[in-house]
Protein backbone atom coordinates (compact mmCIF):
# COMPACT_ATOMS: atom_id res chain seq x y z
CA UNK A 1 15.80 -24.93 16.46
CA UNK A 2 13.26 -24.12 14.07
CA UNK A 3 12.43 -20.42 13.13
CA UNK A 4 9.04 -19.17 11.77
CA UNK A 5 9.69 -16.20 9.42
CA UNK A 6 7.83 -13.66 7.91
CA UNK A 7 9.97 -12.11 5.32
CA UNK A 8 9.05 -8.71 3.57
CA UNK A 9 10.36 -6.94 0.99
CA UNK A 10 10.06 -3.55 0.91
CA UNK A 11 10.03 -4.03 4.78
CA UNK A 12 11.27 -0.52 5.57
CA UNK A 13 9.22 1.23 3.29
CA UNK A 14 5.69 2.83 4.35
CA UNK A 15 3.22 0.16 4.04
CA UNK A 16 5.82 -2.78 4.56
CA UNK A 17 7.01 -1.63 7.94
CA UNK A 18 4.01 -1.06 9.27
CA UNK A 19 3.31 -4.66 8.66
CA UNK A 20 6.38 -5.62 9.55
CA UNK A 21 5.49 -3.36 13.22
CA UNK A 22 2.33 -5.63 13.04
CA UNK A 23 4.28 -8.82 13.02
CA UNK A 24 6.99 -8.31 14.94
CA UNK A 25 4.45 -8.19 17.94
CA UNK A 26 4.57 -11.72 18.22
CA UNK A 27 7.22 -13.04 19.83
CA UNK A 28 7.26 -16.32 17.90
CA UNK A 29 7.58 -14.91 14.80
CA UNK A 30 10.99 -13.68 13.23
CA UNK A 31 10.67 -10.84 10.72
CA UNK A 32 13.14 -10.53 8.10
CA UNK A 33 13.31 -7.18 6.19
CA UNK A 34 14.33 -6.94 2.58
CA UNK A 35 15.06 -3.43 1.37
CA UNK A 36 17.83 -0.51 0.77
CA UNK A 37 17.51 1.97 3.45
CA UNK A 38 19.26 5.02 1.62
CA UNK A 39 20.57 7.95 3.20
CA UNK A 40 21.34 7.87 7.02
CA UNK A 41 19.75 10.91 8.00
CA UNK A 42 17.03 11.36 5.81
CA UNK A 43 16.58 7.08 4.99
CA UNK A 44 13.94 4.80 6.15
CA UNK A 45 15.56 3.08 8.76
CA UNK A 46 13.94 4.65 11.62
CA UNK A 47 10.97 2.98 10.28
CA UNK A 48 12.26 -0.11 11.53
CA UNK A 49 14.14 1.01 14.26
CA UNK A 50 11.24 0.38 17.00
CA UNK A 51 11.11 -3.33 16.40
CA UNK A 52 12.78 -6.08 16.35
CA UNK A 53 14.35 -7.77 13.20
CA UNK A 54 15.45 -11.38 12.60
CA UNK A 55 17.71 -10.35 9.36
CA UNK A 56 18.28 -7.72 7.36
CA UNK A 57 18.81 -8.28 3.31
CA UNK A 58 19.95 -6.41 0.51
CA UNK A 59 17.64 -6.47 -2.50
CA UNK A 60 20.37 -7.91 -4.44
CA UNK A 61 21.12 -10.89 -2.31
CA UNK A 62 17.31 -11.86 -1.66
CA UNK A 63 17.16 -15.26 -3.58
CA UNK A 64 20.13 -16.56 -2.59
CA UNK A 65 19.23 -15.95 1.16
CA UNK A 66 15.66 -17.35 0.60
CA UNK A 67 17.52 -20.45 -0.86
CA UNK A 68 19.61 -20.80 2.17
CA UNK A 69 16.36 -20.38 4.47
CA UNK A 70 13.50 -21.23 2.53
CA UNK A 71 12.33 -24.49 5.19
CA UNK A 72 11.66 -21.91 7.87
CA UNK A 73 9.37 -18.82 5.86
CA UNK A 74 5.77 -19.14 6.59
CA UNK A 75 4.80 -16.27 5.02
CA UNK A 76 6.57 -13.46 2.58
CA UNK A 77 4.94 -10.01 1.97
CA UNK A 78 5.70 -8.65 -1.04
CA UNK A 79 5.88 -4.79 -0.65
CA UNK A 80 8.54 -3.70 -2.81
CA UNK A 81 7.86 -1.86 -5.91
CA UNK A 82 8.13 1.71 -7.94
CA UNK A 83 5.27 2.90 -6.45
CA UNK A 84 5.36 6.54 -8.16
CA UNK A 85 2.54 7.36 -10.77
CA UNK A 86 5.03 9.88 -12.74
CA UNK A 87 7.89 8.18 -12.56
CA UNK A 88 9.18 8.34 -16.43
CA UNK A 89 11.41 5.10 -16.82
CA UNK A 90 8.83 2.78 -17.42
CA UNK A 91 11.32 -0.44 -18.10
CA UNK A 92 12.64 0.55 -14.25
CA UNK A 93 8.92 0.32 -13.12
CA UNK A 94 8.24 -3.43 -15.02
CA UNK A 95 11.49 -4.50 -13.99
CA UNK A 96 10.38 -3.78 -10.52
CA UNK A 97 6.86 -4.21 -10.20
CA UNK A 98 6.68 -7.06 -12.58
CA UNK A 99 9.67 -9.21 -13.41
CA UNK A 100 10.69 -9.20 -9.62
CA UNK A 101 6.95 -9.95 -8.66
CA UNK A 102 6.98 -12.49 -11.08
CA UNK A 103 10.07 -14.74 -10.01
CA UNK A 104 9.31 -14.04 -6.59
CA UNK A 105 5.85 -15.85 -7.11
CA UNK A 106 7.59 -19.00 -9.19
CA UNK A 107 10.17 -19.14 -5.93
CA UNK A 108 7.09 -19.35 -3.84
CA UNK A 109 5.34 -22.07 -6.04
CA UNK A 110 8.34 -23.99 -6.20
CA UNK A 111 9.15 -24.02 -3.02
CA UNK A 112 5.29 -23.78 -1.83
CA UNK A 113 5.93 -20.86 0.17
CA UNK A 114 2.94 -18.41 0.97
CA UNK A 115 2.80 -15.33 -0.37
CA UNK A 116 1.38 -11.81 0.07
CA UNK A 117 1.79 -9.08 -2.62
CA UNK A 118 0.93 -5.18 -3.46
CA UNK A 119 -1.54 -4.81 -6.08
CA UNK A 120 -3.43 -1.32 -6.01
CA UNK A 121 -6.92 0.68 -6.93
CA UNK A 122 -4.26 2.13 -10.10
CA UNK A 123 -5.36 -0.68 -11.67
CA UNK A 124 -8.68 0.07 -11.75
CA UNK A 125 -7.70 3.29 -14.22
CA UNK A 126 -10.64 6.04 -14.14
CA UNK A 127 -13.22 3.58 -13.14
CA UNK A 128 -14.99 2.90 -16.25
CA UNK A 129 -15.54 -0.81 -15.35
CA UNK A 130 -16.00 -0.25 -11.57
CA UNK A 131 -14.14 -0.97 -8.92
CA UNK A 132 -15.46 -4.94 -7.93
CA UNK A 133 -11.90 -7.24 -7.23
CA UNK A 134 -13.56 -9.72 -9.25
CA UNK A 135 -10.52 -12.15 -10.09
CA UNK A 136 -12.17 -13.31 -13.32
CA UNK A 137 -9.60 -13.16 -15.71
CA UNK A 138 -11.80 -11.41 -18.17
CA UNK A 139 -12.61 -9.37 -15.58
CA UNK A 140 -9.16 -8.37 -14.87
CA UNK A 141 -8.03 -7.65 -18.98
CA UNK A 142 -10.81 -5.94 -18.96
CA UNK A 143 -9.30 -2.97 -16.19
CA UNK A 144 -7.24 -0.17 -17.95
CA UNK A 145 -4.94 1.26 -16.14
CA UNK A 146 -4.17 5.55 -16.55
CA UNK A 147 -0.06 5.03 -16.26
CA UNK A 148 2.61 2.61 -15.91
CA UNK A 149 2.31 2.07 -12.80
CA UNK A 150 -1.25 0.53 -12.79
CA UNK A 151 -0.46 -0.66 -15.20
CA UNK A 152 2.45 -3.08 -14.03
CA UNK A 153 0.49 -4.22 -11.01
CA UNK A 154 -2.08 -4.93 -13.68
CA UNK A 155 0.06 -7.21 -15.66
CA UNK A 156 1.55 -9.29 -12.56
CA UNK A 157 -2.61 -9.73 -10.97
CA UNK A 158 -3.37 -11.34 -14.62
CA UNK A 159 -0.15 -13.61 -14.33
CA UNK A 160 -0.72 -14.39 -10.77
CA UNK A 161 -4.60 -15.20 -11.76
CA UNK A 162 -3.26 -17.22 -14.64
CA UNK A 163 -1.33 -19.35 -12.70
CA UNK A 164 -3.13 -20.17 -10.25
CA UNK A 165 -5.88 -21.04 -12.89
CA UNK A 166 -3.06 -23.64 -14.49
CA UNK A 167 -2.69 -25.16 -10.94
CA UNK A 168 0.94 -23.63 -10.67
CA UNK A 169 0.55 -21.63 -7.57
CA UNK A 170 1.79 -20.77 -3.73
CA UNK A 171 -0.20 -22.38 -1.18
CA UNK A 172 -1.57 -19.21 -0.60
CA UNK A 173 -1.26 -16.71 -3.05
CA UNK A 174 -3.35 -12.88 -2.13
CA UNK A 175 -2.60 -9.70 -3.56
CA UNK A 176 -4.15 -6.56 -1.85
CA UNK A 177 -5.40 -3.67 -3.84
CA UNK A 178 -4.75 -0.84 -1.66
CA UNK A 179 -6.60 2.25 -2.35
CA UNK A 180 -5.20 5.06 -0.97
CA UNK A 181 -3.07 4.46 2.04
CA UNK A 182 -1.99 7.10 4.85
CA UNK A 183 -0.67 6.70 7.88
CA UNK A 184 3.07 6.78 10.21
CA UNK A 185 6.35 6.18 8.07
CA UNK A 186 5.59 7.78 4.83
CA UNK A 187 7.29 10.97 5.34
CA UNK A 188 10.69 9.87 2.94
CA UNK A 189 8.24 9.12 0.25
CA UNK A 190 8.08 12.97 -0.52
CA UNK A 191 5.87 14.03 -3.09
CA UNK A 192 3.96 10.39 -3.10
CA UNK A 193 3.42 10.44 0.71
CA UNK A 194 -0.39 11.46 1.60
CA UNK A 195 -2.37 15.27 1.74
CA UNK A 196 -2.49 14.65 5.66
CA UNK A 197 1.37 14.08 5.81
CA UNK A 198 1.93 16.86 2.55
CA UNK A 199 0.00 19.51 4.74
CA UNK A 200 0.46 18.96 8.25
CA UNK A 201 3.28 21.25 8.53
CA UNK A 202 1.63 24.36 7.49
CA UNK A 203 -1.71 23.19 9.52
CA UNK A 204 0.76 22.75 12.65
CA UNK A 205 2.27 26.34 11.67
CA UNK A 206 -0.82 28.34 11.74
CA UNK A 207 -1.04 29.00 7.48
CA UNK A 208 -3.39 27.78 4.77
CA UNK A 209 -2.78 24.74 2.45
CA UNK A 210 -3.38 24.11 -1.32
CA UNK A 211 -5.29 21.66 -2.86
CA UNK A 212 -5.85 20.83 -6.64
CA UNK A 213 -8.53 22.62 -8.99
CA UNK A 214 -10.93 20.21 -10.41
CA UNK A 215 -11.09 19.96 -14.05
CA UNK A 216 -14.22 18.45 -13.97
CA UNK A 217 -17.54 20.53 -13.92
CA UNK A 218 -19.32 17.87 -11.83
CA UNK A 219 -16.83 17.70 -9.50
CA UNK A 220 -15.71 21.30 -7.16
CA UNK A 221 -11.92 22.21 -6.10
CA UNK A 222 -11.12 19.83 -3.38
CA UNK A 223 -14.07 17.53 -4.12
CA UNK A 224 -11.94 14.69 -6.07
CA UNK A 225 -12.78 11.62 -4.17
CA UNK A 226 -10.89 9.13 -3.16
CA UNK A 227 -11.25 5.61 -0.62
CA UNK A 228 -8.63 7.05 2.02
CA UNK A 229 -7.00 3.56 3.99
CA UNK A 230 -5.41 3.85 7.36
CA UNK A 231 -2.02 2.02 7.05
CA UNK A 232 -3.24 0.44 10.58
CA UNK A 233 -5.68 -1.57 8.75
CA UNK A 234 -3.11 -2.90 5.85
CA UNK A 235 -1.45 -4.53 8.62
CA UNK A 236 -4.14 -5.78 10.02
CA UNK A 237 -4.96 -7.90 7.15
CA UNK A 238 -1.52 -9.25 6.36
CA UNK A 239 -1.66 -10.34 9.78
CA UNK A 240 -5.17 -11.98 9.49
CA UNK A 241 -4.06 -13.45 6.23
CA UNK A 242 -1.23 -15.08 8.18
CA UNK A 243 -3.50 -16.47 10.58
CA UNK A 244 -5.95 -18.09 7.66
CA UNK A 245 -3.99 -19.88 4.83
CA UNK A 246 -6.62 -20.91 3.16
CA UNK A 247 -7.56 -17.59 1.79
CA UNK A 248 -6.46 -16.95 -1.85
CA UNK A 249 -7.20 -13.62 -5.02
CA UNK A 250 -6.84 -10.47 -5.56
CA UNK A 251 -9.20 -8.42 -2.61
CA UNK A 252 -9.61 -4.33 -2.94
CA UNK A 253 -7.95 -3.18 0.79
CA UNK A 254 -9.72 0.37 0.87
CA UNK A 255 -12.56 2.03 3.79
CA UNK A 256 -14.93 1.21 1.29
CA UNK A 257 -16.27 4.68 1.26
CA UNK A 258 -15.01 7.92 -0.55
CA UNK A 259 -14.48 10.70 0.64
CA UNK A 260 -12.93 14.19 -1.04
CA UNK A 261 -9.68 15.66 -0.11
CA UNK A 262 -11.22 18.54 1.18
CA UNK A 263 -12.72 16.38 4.12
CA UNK A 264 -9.46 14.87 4.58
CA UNK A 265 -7.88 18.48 4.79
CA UNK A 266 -10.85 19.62 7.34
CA UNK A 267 -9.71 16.39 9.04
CA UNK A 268 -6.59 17.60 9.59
CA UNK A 269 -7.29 20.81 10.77
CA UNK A 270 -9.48 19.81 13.55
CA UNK A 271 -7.28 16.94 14.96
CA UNK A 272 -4.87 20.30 15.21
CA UNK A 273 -7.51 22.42 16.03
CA UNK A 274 -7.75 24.95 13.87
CA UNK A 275 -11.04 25.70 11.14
CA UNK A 276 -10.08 24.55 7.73
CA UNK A 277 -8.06 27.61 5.29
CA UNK A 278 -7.42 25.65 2.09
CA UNK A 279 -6.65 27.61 -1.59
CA UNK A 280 -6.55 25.88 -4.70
CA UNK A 281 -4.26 25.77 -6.99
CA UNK A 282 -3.67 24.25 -11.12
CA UNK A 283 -2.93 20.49 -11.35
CA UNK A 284 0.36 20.14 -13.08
CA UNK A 285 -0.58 19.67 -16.61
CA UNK A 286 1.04 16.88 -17.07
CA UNK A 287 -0.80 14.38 -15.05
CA UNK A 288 -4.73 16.17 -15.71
CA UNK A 289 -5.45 13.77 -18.64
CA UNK A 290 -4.32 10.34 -15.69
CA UNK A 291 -5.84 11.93 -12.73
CA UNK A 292 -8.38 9.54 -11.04
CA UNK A 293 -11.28 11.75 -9.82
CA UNK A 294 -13.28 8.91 -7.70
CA UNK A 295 -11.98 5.74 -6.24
CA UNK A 296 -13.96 3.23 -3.95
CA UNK A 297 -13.45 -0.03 -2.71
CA UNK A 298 -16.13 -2.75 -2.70
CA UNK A 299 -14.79 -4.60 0.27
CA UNK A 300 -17.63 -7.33 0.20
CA UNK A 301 -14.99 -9.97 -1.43
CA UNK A 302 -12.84 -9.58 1.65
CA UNK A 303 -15.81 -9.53 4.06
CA UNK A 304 -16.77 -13.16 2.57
CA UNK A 305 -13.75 -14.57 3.02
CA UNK A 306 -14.24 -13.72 6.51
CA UNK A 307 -12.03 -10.62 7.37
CA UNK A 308 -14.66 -8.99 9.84
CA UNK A 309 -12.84 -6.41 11.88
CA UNK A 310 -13.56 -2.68 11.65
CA UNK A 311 -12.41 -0.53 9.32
CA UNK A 312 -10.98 2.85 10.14
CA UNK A 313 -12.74 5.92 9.77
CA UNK A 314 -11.67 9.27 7.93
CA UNK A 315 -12.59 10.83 11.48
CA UNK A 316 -10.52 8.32 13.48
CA UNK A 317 -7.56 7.32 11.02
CA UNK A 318 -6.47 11.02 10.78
CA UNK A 319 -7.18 11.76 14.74
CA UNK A 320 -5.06 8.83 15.37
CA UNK A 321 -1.96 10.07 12.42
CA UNK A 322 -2.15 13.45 14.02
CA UNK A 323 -2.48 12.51 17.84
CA UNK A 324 0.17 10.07 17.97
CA UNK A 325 2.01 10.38 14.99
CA UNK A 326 2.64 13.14 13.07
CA UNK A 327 2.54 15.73 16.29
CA UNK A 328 5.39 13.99 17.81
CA UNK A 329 8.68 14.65 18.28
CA UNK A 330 9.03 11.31 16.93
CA UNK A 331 6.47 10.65 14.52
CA UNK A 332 7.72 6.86 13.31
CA UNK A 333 5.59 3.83 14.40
């Protein structure tokens, strides 16, 4: 018998199990999860561990099992990647956010396999040029990027774009530009995972939190903005993208509003509460001169292409995080 697979790599990671949650709803579907998992007691397999699986694969061994079961993938959802900002190797970050991406979108043009991929707002560096997902390639050379990171998911949008331009592409190519996500399952992302998850322990415990300083004089402590994204809704457009194939491009995935941390903070404290205590305290130095003080996504791209669902709230996504999530004894979705 036929199977219809969604395969994701990065599948046990933040983003890529919640859309692997999101798939593995329907019944019909088989999800196949490509990732490491780590440590037992502190790894990400409990991300997973609600839902069902079709396969599990090892980074390592990924082509060779799409090879073997490439007739029966409908879909794969490339999450995988270095996804810190400070992280210092920068050849580990290309190798992983670009070469990878990059033979992973030839397999799927070959084979004319659809394909879903992680681009993010880092690309858009401080903002100069705005923050429009116009797939232009001009447009794209254009963006610079504030670190290596941004600027690897950079590189692979202007190959994908390329490609597709030359006729050499999936039958569905799409890569999301996530602004910045929160949500359930980022807690073994440490440092990287969001202010809601960083403070919610000292909010639950009765104490104040820290925020940065601003280093702007236009801008106060706490009042860096950013397009916060409830994880909830990056599933919900792989899964709409699943459903229409004939969507292709790069598309921002944000709110498409900013707000500061210090509302996401006061957030927080109400969905436990409690009025808001939060100190402020130096940015590291060594990320002041790369720190994006405003980020928004123009989500009128997606709208077009006919994505017309809600988006989540501030007010709701962090009610929800804290309600059912991170005030659990088991806070995994």
């Amino acid at each position: 018998m036929s199977r219809r697979i969604v395969f994701v790599t990065g599948g046990a990671g933040f983003i890529g199990s919640n859309i692997a949650a999101r798939f593995a709803e329907d019944r019909d579907l088989d999800v196949v999860v490509c990732d490491r998992l780590r440590e037992a007691d502190t790894g990400k397999w409990r991300n997973i561990a609600k839902h069902p699986i079709g396969d599990f694969v090892a980074p390592e061994a990924m082509f060779d099992w799409l090879e073997t079961r490439w007739r029966d993938i409908e879909l794969v959802v490339h999450m995988a990647a270095v996804s810190s900002t400070t992280e210092p190797d920068a050849d580990k970050i290309v190798h992983a956010n670009f070469t990878l991406s990059r033979d992973l979108y030839r397999w799927c043009a070959d084979h004319q396999r659809r394909l879903v991929y992680a681009s993010s707002a880092a690309t858009y560096g401080a903002g100069e040029h705005g923050f429009d997902d116009d797939n232009d390639f001009e447009a794209l050379a254009r963006l610079r990027p504030l670190n290596t990171y941004g600027w690897s998911k950079a590189l692979f949008d202007l190959f994908a774009a390329r490609q597709a331009a030359r006729d050499y592409a999936p039958p569905q190519w799409v890569g999301l530009k996530f602004f910045n996500v929160y949500g359930p399952n980022e807690a073994h992302k440490g440092a990287m995972r969001s202010v809601a998850s960083q403070i919610w322990p000292k909010v639950r415990d009765g104490q104040s939190v820290q925020l940065f300083k601003s280093y702007r004089a236009d801008v106060p402590d706490g009042g860096q903005r950013r397009d916060f994204v409830y994880v909830r809704d990056a599933a919900d457009v792989a899964r709409w993208l699943f459903d229409n194939p004939d969507v292709s491009g790069v598309f921002n995935l944000g709110s498409g509003q900013a707000r500061s941390f210090a509302e996401m903070a006061g957030q927080v404290f109400q969905a436990a509460g409690r009025p808001p205590e939060i100190d402020y305290a130096p940015m590291p130095s060594e990320i002041r001169d790369k720190y994006q003080y405003f980020t928004e996504a123009p989500m009128a791209r997606l709208r077009a292409a006919g994505y017309a669902a809600p988006l989540t709230s501030l007010e709701d996504g962090i009610a929800d995080y804290v309600g059912r999530y991170l005030s659990q004894p088991d806070p995994y979705r």
